[in-house]
C-alpha atoms as a PDB file:
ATOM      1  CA  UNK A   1      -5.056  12.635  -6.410  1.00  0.00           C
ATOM      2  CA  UNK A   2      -5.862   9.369  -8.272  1.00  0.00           C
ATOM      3  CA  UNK A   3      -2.638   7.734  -7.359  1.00  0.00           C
ATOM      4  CA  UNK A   4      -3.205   8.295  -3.551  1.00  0.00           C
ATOM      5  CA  UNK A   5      -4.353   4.506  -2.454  1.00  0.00           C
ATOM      6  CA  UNK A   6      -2.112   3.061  -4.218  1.00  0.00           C
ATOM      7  CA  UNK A   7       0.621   4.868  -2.254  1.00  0.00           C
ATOM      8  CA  UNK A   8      -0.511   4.473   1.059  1.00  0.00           C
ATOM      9  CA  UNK A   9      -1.268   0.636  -0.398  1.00  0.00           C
ATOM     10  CA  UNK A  10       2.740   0.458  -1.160  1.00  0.00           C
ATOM     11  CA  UNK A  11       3.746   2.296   2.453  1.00  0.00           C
ATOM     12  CA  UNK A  12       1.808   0.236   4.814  1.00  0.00           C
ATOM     13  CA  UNK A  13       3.286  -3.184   2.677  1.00  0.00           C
ATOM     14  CA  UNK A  14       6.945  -1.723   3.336  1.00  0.00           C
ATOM     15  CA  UNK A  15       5.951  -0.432   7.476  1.00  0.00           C
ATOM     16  CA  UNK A  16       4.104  -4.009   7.761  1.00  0.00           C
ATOM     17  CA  UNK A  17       7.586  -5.534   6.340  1.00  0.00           C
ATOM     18  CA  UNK A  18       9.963  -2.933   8.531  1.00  0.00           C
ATOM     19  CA  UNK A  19       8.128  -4.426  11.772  1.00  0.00           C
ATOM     20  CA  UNK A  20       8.866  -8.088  10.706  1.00  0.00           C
ATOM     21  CA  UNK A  21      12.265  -7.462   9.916  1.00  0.00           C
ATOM     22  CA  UNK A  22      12.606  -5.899  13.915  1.00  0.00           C
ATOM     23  CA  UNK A  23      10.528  -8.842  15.171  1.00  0.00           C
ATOM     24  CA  UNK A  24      11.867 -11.884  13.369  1.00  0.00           C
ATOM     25  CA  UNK A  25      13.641 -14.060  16.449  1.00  0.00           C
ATOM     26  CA  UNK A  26      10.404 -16.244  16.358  1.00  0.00           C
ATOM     27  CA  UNK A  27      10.988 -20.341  16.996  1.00  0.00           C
ATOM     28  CA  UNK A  28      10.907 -22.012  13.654  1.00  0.00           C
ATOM     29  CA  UNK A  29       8.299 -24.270  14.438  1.00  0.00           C
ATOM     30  CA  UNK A  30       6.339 -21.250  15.314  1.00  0.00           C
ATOM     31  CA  UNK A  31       6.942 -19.733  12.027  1.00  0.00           C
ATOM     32  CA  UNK A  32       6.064 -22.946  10.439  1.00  0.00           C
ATOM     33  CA  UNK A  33       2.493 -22.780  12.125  1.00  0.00           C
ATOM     34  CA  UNK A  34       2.243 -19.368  11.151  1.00  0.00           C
ATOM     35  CA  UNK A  35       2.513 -20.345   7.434  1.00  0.00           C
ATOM     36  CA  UNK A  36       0.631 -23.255   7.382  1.00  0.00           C
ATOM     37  CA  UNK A  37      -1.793 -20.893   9.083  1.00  0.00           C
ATOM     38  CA  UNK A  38      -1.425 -18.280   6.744  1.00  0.00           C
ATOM     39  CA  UNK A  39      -1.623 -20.529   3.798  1.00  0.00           C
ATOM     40  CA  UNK A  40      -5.211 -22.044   4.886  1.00  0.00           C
ATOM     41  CA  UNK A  41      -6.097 -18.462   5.419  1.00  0.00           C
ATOM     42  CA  UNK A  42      -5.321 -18.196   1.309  1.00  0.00           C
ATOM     43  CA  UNK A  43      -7.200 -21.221   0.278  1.00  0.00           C
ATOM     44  CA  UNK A  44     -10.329 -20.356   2.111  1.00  0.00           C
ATOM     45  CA  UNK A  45      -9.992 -16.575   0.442  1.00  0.00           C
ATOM     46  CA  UNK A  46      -9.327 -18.487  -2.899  1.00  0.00           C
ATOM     47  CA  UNK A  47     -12.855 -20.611  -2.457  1.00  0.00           C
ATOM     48  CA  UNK A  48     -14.692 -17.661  -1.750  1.00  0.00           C
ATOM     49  CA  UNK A  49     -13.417 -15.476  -4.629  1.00  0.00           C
ATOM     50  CA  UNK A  50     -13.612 -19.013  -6.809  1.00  0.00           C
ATOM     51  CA  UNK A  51     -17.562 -18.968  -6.214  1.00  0.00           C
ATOM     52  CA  UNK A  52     -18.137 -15.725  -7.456  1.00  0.00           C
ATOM     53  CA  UNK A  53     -18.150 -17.039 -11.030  1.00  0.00           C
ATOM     54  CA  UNK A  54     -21.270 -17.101 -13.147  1.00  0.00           C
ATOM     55  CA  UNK A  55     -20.040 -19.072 -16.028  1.00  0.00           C
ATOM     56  CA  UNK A  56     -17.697 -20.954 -14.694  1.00  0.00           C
ATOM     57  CA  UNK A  57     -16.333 -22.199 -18.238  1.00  0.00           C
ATOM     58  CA  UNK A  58     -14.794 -18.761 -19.172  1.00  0.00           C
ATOM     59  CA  UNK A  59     -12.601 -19.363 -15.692  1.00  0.00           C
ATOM     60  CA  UNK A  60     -11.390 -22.967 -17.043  1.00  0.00           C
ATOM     61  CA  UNK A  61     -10.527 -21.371 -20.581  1.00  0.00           C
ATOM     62  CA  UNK A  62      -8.730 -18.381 -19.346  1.00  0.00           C
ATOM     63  CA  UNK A  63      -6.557 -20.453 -16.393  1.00  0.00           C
ATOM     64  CA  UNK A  64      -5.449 -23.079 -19.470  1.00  0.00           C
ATOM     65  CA  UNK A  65      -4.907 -20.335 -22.177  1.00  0.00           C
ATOM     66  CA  UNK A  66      -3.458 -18.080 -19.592  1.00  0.00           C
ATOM     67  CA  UNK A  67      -1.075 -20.586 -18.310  1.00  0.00           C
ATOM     68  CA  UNK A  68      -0.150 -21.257 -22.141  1.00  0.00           C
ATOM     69  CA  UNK A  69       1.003 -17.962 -22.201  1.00  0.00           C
ATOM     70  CA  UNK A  70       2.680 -17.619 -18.526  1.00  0.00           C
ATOM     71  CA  UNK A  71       4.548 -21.260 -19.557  1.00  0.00           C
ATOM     72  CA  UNK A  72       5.934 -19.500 -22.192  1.00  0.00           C
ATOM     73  CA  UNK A  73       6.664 -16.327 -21.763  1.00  0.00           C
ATOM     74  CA  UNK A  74       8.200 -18.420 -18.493  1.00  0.00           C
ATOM     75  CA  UNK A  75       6.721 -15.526 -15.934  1.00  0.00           C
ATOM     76  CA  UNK A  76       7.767 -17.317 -12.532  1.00  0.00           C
ATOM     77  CA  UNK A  77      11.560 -17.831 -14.112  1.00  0.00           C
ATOM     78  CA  UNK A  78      11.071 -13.803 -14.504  1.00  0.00           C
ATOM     79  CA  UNK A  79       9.939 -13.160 -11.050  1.00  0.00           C
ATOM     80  CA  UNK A  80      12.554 -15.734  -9.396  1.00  0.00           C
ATOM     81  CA  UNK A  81      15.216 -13.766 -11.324  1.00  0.00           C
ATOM     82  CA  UNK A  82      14.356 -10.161 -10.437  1.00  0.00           C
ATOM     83  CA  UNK A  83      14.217 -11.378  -6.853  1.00  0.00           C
ATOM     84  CA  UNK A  84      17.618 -13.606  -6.858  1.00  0.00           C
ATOM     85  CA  UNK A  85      18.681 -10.277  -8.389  1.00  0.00           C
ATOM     86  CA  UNK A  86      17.295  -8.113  -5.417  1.00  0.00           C
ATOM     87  CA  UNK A  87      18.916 -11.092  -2.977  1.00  0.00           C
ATOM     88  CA  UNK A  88      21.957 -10.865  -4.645  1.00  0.00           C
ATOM     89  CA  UNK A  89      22.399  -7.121  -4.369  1.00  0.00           C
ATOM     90  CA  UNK A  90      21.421  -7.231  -0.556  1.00  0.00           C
ATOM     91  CA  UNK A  91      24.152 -10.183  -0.135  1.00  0.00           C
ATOM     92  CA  UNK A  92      24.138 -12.747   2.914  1.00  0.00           C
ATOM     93  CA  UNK A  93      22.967 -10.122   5.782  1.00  0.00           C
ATOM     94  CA  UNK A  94      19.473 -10.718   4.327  1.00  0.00           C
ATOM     95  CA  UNK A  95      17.605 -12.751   6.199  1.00  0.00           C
ATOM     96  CA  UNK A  96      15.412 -16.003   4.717  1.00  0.00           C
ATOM     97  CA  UNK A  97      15.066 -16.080   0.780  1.00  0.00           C
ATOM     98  CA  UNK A  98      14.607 -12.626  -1.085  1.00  0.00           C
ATOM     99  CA  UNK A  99      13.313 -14.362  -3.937  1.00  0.00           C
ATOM    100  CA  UNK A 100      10.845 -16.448  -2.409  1.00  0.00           C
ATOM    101  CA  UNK A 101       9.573 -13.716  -0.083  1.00  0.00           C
ATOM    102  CA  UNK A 102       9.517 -11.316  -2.922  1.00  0.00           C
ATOM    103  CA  UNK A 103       7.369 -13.511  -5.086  1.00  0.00           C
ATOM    104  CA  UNK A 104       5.278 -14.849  -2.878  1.00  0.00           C
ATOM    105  CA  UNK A 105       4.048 -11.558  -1.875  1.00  0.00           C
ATOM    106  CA  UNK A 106       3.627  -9.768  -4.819  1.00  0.00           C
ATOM    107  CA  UNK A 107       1.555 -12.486  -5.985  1.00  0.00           C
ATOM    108  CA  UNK A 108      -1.179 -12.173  -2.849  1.00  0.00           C
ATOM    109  CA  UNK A 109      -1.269  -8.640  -3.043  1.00  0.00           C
ATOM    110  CA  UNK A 110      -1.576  -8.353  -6.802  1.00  0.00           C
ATOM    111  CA  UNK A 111      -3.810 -10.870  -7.309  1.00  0.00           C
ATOM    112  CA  UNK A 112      -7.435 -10.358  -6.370  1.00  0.00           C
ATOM    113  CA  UNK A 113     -10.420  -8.269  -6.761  1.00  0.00           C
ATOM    114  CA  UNK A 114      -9.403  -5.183  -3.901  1.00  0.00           C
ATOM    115  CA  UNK A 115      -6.744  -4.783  -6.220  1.00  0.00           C
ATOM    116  CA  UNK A 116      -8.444  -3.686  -9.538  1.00  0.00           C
ATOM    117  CA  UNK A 117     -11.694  -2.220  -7.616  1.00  0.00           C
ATOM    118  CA  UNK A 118      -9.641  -0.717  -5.778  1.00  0.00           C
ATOM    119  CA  UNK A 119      -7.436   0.877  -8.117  1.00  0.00           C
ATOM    120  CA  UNK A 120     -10.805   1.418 -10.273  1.00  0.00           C
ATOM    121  CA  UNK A 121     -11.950   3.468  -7.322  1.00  0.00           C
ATOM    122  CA  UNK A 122      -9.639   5.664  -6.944  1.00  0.00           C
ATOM    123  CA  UNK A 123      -9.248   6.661 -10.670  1.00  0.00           C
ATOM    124  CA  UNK A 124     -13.031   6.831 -11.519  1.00  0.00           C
ATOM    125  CA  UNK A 125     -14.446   8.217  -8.699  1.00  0.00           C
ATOM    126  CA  UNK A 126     -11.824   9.425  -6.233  1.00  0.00           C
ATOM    127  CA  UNK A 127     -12.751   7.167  -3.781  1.00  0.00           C
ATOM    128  CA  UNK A 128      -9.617   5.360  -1.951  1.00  0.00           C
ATOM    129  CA  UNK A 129     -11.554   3.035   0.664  1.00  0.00           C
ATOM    130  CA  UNK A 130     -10.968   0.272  -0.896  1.00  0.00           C
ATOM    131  CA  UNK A 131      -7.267   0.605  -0.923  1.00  0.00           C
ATOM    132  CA  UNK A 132      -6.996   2.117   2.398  1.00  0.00           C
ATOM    133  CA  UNK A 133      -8.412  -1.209   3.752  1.00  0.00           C
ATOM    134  CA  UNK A 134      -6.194  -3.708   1.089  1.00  0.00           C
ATOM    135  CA  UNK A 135      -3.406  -1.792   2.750  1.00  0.00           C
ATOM    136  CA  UNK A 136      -3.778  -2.057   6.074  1.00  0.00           C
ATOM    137  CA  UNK A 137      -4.184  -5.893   5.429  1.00  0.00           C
ATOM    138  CA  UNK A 138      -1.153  -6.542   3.281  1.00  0.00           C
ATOM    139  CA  UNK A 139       0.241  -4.812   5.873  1.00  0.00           C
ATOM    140  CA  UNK A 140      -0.742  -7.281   8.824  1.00  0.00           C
ATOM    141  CA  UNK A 141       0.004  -9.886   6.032  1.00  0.00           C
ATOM    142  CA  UNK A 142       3.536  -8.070   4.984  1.00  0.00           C
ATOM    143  CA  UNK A 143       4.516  -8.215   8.842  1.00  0.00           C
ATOM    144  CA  UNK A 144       3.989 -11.840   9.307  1.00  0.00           C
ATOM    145  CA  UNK A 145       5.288 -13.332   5.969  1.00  0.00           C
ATOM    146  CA  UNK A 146       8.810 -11.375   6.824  1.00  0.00           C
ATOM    147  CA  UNK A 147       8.779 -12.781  10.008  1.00  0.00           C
ATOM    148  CA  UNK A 148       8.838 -16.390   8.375  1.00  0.00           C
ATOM    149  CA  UNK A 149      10.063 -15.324   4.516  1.00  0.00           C
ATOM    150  CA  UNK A 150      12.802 -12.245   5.542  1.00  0.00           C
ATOM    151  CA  UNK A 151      13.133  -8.865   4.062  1.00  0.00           C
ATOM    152  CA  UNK A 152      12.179  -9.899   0.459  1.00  0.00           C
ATOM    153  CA  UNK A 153       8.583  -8.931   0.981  1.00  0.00           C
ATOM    154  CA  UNK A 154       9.396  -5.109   1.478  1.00  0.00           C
ATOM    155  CA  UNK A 155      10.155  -5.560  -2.242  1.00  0.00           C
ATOM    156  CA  UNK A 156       6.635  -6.651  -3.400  1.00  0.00           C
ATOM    157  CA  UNK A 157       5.516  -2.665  -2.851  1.00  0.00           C
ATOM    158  CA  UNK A 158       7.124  -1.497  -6.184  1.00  0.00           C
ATOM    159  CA  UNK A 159       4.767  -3.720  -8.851  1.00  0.00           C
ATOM    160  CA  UNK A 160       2.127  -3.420  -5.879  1.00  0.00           C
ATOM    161  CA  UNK A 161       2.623   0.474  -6.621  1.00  0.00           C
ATOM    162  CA  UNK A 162       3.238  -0.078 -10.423  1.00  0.00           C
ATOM    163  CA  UNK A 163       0.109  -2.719 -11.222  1.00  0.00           C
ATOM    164  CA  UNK A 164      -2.688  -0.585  -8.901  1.00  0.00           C
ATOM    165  CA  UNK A 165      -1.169   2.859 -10.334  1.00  0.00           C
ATOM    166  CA  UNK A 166      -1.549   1.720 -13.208  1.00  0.00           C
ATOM    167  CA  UNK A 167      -5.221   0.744 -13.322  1.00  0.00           C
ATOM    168  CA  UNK A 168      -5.888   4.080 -11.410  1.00  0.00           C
ATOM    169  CA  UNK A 169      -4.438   5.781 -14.489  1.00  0.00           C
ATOM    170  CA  UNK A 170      -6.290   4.285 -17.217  1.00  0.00           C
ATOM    171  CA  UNK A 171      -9.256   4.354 -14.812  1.00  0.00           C
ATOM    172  CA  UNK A 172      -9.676   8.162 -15.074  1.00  0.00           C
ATOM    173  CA  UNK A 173     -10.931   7.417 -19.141  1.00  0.00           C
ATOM    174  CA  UNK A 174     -11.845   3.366 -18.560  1.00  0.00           C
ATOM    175  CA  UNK A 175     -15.814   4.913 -17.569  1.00  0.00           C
ATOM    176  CA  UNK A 176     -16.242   7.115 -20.982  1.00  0.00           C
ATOM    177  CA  UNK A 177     -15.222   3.601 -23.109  1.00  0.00           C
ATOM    178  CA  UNK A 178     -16.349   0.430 -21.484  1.00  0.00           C
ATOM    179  CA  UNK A 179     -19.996  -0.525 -20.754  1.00  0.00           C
ATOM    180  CA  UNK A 180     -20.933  -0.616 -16.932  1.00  0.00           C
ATOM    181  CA  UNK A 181     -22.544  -3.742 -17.762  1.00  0.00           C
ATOM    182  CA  UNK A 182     -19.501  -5.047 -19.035  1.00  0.00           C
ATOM    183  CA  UNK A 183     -17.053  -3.909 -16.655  1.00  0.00           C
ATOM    184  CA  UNK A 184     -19.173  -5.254 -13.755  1.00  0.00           C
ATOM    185  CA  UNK A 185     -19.112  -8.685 -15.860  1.00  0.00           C
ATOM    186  CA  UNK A 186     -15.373  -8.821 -16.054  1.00  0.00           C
ATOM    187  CA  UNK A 187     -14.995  -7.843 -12.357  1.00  0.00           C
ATOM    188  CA  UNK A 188     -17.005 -11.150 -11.568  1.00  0.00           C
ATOM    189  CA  UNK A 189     -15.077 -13.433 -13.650  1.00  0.00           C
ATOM    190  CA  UNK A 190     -11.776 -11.486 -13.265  1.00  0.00           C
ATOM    191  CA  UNK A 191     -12.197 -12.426  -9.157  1.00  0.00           C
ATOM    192  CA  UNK A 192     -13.292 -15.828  -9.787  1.00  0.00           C
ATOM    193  CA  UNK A 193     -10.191 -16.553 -11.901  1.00  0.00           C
ATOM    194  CA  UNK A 194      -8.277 -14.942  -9.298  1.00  0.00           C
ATOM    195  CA  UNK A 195      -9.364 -16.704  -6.717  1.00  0.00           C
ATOM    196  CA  UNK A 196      -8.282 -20.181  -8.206  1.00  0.00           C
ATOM    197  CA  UNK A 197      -4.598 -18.949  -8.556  1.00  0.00           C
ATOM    198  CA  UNK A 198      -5.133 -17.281  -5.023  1.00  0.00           C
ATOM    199  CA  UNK A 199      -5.901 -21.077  -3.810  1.00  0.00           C
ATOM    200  CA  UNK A 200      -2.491 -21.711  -5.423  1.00  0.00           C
ATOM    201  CA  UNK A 201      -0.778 -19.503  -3.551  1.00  0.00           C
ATOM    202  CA  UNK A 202      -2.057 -20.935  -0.227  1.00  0.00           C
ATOM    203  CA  UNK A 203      -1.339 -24.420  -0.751  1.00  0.00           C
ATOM    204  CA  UNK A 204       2.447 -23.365  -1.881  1.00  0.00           C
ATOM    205  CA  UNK A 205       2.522 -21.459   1.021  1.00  0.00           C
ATOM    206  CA  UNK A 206       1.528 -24.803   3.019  1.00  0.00           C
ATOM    207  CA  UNK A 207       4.416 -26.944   1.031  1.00  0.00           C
ATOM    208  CA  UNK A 208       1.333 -29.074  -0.348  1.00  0.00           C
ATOM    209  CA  UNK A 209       2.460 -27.524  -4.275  1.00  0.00           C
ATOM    210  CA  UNK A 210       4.913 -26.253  -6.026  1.00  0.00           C
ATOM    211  CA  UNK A 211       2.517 -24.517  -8.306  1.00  0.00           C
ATOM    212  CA  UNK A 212       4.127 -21.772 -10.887  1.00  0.00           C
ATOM    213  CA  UNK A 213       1.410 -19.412 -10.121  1.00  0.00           C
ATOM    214  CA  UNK A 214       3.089 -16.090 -11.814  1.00  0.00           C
ATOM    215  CA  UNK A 215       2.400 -18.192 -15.294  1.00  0.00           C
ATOM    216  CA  UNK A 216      -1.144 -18.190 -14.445  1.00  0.00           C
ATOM    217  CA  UNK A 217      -1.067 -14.282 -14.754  1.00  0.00           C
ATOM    218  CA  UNK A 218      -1.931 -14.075 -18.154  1.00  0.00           C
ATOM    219  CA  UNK A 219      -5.504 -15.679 -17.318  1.00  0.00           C
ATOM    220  CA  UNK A 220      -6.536 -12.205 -15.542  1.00  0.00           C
ATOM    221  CA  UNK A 221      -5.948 -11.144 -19.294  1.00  0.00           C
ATOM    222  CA  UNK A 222      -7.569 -13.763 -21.169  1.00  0.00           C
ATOM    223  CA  UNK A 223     -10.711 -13.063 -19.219  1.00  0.00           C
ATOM    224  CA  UNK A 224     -11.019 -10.062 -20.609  1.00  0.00           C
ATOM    225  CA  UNK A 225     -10.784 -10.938 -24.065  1.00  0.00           C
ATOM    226  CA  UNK A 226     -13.241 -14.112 -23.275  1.00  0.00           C
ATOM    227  CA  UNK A 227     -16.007 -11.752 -21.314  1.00  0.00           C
ATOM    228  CA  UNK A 228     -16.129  -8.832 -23.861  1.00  0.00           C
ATOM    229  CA  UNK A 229     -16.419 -10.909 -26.609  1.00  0.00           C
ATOM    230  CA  UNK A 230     -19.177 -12.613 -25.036  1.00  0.00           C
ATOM    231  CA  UNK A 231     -20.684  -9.179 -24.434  1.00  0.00           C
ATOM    232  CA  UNK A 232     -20.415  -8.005 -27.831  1.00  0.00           C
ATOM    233  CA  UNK A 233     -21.872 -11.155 -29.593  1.00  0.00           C
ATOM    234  CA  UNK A 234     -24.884 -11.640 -27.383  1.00  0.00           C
END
């Protein structure tokens, strides 16, 4: 069953959220610890997944093409809406901001290379590892973020679910069309990108920025227009 990571992925992000909700009467400066805690946490992840480049020029091109695109097809204004939306639906029982917690967690647990591998995994070879072990830390990582952001986290299991189910679908043919070589390419660069709007994340989570990292989607995509075209032409 291809589609079985992904789902246990999407469970142990709404359990991890369920347990914050339950837990929540935490001081505010404690919380506030927590996330600036949380958010160095990000920015060292970010550094690490930064360095994997190997040309670190297609990175630069696809974050300021990528954010072209995000600026315009105005992706955070998107995001912000669907979880005002989800906020608006719960009314004022919800605790924290649904639209902040919402956002901020889909983008850590959709950006990054567990994700796709992950996802790759368990299309292509059956093997769900890799999302097994994502889960049980967006789990940990869904449990404390409700504890500081409220129940608008829960919501970030649907495109969790979605994005990963995705990729585990298309993975099941991706092996019979794209080059090994080229697939292991794109992984490099596609995690290097990553991990610069990963860093973005972090330092949001901090208060440092107020970066609009949902338009910096589209660079995941521009990557992979930059890398095979450098495959084909050399």
């Amino acid at each position: 069953m291809f589609i079985l990571g992904t789902a246990v992925n999407s469970l142990l992000i709404i359990f991890g959220s369920i347990i914050g909700k339950f837990l929540n009467r935490i001081p505010e400066q404690m919380k506030m610890t927590i996330m600036y805690a949380i958010g160095l946490a990000v920015v060292v992840l970010g550094i690490q997944m930064g360095f994997k480049s190997e040309n670190f020029l297609i990175v630069i091109l696809s974050l300021a093409f990528g954010t072209m695109i995000g600026e315009m097809l105005r992706l955070e204004d998107k995001l912000n809406n669907l979880g005002i939306w989800l906020e608006n639906k719960l009314g004022p029982k919800a605790q924290g901001s649904i639209a902040q917690g919402f956002v901020t967690a889909t983008l850590i647990f959709v950006i990054g290379a567990m994700a796709i591998l992950g996802a790759l995994d368990s299309g292509i070879r059956g093997d769900h590892s890799v999302l097994y072990t994502k889960g049980i830390l967006d789990g940990i990582t869904a449990f404390i973020l409700t504890t500081t952001l409220g129940i608008g986290v829960i919501f970030s299991a649907i495109p969790v679910f979605l994005y990963q189910g995705l990729i585990a679908l298309f993975a099941t043919q991706i092996d019979r069309i794209v080059p090994a070589a080229l697939m292991d390419q794109f992984i490099v660069e596609m995690t290097a990108t990553g991990g610069i709007m990963i860093i973005a994340i972090g330092l949001n989570v901090t208060g440092l920025t107020k970066i609009r990292v949902a338009n910096l989607l589209p660079g995941i995509l521009v990557t992979t227009v930059i890398v095979t075209g450098m495959y084909f032409i050399s």
